[in-house]
N, C-alpha and C. Protein backbone atom coordinates (compact mmCIF):
# COMPACT_ATOMS: atom_id res chain seq x y z
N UNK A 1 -26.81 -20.22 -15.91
CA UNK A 1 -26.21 -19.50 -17.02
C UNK A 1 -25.87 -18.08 -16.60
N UNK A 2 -24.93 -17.52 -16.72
CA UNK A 2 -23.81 -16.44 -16.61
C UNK A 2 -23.88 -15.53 -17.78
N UNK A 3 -24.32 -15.82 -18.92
CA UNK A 3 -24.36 -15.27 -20.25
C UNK A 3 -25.13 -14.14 -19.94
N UNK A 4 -25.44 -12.80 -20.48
CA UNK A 4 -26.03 -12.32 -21.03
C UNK A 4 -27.25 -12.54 -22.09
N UNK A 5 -26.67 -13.05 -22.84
CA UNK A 5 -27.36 -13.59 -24.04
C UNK A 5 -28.78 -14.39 -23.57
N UNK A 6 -28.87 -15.35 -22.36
CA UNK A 6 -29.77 -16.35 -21.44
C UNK A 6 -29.24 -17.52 -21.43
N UNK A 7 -30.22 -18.27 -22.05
CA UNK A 7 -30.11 -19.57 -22.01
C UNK A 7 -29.23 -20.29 -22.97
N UNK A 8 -29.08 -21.79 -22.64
CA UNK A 8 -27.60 -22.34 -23.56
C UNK A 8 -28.11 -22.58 -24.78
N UNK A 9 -29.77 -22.76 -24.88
CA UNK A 9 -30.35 -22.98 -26.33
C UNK A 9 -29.99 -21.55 -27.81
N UNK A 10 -29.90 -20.20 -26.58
CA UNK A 10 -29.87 -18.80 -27.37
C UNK A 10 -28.16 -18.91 -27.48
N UNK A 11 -27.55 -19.82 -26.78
CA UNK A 11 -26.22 -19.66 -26.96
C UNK A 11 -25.96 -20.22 -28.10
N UNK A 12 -26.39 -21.54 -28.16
CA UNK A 12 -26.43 -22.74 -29.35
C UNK A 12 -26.69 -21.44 -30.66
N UNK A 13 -27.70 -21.23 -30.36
CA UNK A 13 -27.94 -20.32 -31.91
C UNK A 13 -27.34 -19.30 -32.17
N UNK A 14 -26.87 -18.48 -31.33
CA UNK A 14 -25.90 -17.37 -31.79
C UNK A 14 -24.70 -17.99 -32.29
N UNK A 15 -23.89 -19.03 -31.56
CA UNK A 15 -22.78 -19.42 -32.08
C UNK A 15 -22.86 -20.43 -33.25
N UNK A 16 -24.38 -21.22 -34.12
CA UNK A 16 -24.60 -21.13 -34.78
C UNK A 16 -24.91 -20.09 -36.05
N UNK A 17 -25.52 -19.52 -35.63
CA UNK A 17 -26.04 -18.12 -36.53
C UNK A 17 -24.03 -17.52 -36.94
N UNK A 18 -23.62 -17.22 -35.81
CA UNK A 18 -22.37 -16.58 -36.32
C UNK A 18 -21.11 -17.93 -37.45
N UNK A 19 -20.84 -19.00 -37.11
CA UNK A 19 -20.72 -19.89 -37.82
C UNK A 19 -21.25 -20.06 -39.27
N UNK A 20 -22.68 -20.07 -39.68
CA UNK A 20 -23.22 -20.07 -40.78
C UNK A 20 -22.36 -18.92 -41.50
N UNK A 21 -22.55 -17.22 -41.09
CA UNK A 21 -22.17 -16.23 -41.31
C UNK A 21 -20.96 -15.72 -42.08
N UNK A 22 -20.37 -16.84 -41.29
CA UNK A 22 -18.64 -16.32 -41.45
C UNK A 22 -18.01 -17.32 -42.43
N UNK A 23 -18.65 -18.69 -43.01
CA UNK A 23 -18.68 -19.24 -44.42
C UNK A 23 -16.89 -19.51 -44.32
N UNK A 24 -16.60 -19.90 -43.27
CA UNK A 24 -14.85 -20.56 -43.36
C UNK A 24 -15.15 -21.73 -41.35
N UNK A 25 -14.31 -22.65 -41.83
CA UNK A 25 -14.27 -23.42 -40.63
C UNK A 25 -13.13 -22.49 -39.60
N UNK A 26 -13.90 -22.85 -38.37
CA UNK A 26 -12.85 -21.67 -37.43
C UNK A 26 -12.73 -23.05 -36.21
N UNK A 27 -11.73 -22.59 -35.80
CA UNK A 27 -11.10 -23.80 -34.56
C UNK A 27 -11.54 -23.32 -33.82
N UNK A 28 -11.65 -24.19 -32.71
CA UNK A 28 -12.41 -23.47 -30.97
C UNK A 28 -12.08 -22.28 -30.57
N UNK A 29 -10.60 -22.55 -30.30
CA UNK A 29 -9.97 -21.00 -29.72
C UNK A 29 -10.66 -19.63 -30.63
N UNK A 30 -10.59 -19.65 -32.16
CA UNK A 30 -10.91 -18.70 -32.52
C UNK A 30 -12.42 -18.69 -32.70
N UNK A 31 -13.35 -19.20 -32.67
CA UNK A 31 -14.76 -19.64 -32.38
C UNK A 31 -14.80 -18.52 -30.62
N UNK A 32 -14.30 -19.31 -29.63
CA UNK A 32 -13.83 -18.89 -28.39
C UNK A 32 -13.96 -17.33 -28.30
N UNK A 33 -12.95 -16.59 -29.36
CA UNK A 33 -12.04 -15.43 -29.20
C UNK A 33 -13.30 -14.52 -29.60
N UNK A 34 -13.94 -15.14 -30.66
CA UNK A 34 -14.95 -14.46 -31.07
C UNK A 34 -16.47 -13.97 -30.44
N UNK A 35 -17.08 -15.08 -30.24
CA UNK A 35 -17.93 -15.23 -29.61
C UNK A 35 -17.79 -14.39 -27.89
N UNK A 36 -16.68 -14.37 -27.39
CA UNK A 36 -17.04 -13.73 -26.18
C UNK A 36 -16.01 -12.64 -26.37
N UNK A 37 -15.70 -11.99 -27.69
CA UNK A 37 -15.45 -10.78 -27.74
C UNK A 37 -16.70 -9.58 -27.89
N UNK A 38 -17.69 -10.59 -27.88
CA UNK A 38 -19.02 -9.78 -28.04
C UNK A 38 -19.44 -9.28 -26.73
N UNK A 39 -19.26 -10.15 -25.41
CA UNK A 39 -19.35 -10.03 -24.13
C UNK A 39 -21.33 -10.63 -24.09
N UNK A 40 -21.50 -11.89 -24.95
CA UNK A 40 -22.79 -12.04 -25.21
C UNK A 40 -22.76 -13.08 -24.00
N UNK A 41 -21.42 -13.96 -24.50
CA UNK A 41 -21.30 -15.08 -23.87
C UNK A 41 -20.16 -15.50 -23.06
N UNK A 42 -20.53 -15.74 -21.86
CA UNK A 42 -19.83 -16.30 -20.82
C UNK A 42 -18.83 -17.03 -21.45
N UNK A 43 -17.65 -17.80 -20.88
CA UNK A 43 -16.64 -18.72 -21.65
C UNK A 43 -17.36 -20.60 -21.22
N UNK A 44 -17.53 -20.47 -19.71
CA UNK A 44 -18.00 -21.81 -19.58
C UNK A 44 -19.20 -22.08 -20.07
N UNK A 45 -20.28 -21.00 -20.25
CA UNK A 45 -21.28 -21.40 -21.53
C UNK A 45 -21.27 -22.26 -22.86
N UNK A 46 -20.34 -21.39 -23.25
CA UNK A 46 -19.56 -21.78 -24.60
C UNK A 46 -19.46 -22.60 -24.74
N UNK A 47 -18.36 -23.76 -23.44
CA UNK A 47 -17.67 -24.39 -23.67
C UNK A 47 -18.69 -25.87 -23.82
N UNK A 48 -19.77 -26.08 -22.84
CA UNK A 48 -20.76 -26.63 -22.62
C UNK A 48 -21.94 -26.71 -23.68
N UNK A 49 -21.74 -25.56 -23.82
CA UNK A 49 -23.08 -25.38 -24.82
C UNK A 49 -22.27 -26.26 -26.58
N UNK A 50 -20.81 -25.71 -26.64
CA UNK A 50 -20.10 -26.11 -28.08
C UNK A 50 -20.37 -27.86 -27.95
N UNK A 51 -19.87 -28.45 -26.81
CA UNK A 51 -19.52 -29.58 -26.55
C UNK A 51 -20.83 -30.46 -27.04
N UNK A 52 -22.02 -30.08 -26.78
CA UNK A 52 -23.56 -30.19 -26.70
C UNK A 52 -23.43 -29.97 -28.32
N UNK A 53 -23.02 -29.23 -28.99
CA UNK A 53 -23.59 -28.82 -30.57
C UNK A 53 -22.42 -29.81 -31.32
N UNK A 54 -21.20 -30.64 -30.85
CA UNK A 54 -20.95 -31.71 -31.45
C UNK A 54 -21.41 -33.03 -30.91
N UNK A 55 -21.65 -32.93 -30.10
CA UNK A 55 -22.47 -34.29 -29.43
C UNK A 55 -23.70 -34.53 -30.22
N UNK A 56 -24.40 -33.39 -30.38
CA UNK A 56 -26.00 -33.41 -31.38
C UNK A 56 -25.72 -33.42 -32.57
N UNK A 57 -24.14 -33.14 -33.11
CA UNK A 57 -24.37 -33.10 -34.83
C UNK A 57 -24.80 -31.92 -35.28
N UNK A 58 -24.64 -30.67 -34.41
CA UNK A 58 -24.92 -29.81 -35.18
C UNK A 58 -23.99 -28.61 -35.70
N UNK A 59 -22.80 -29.39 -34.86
CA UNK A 59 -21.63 -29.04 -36.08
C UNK A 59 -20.51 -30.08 -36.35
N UNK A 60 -19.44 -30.08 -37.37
CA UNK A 60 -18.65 -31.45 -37.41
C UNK A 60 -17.56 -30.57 -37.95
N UNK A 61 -16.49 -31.67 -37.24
CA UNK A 61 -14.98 -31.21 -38.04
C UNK A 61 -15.29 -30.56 -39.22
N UNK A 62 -13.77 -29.99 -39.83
CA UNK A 62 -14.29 -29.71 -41.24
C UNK A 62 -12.89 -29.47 -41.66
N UNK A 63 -11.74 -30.44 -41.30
CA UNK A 63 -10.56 -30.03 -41.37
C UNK A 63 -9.55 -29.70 -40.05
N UNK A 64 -8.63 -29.10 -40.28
CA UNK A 64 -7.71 -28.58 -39.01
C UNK A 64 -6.77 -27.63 -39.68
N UNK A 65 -6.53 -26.31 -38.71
CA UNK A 65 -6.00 -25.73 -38.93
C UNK A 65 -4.48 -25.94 -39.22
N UNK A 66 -3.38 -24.68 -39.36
CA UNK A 66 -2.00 -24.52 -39.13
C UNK A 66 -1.53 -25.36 -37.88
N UNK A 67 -1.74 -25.16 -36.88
CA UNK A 67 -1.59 -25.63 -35.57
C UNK A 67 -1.94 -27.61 -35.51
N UNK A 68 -2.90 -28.28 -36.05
CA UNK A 68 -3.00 -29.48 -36.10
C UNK A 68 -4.81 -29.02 -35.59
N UNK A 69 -5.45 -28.25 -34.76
CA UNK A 69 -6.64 -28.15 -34.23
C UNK A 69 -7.77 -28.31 -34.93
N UNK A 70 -8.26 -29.27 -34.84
CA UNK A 70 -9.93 -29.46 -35.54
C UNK A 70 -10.38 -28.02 -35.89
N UNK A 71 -11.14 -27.38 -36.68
CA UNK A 71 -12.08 -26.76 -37.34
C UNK A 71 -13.52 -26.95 -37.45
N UNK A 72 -14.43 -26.19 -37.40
CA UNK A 72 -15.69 -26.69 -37.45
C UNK A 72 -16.42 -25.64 -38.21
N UNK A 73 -17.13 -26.89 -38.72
CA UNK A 73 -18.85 -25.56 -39.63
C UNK A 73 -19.96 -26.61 -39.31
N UNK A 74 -20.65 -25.35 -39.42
CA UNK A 74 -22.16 -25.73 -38.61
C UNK A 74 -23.06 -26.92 -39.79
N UNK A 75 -23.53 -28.38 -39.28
CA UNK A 75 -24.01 -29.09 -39.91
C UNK A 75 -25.46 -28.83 -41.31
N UNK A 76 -25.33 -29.33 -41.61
CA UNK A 76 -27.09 -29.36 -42.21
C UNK A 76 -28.13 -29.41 -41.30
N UNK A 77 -27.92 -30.15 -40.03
CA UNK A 77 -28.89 -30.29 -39.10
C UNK A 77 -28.74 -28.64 -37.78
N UNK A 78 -27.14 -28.31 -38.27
CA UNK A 78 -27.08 -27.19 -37.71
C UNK A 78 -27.98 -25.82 -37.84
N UNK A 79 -28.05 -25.68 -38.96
CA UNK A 79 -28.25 -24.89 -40.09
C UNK A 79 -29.84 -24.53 -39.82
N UNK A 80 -30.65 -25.64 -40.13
CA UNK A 80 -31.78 -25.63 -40.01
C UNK A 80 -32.50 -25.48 -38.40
């Protein structure tokens, strides 16, 4: 891990924690734009660590944007 932040578990939860926060579904790219405008998190972190938090269900579609791109908010199982 490359992050700042540490490990992909502290990644999982920040980009959870910020998700809960922001109370609108955001597409990757802008999920992406955000998250490592903080300089918390590496990009291939992200990308690994995101991939991992729909694989576990702990976040799910939630629509698609202007563009056609999936959207996501953080699950019930996210959450908790």
């Amino acid at each position: 891990m490359a992050s700042p932040i540490g490990s992909k578990r502290n990644v999982k939860i920040f980009v959870l924690y910020l998700m809960q926060n922001i109370h609108i579904p955001l597409d990757y790219i802008t999920l992406g734009e955000m998250v490592m405008h903080t300089d918390y998190v590496a990009y291939l972190d992200l990308a690994e660590a995101f991939h991992e938090m729909v694989d576990d269900e702990l976040v799910a579609t939630a629509g698609q944007n202007e563009r056609g791109e999936a959207c996501y908010l953080p699950t019930e199982k996210g959450i908790c």
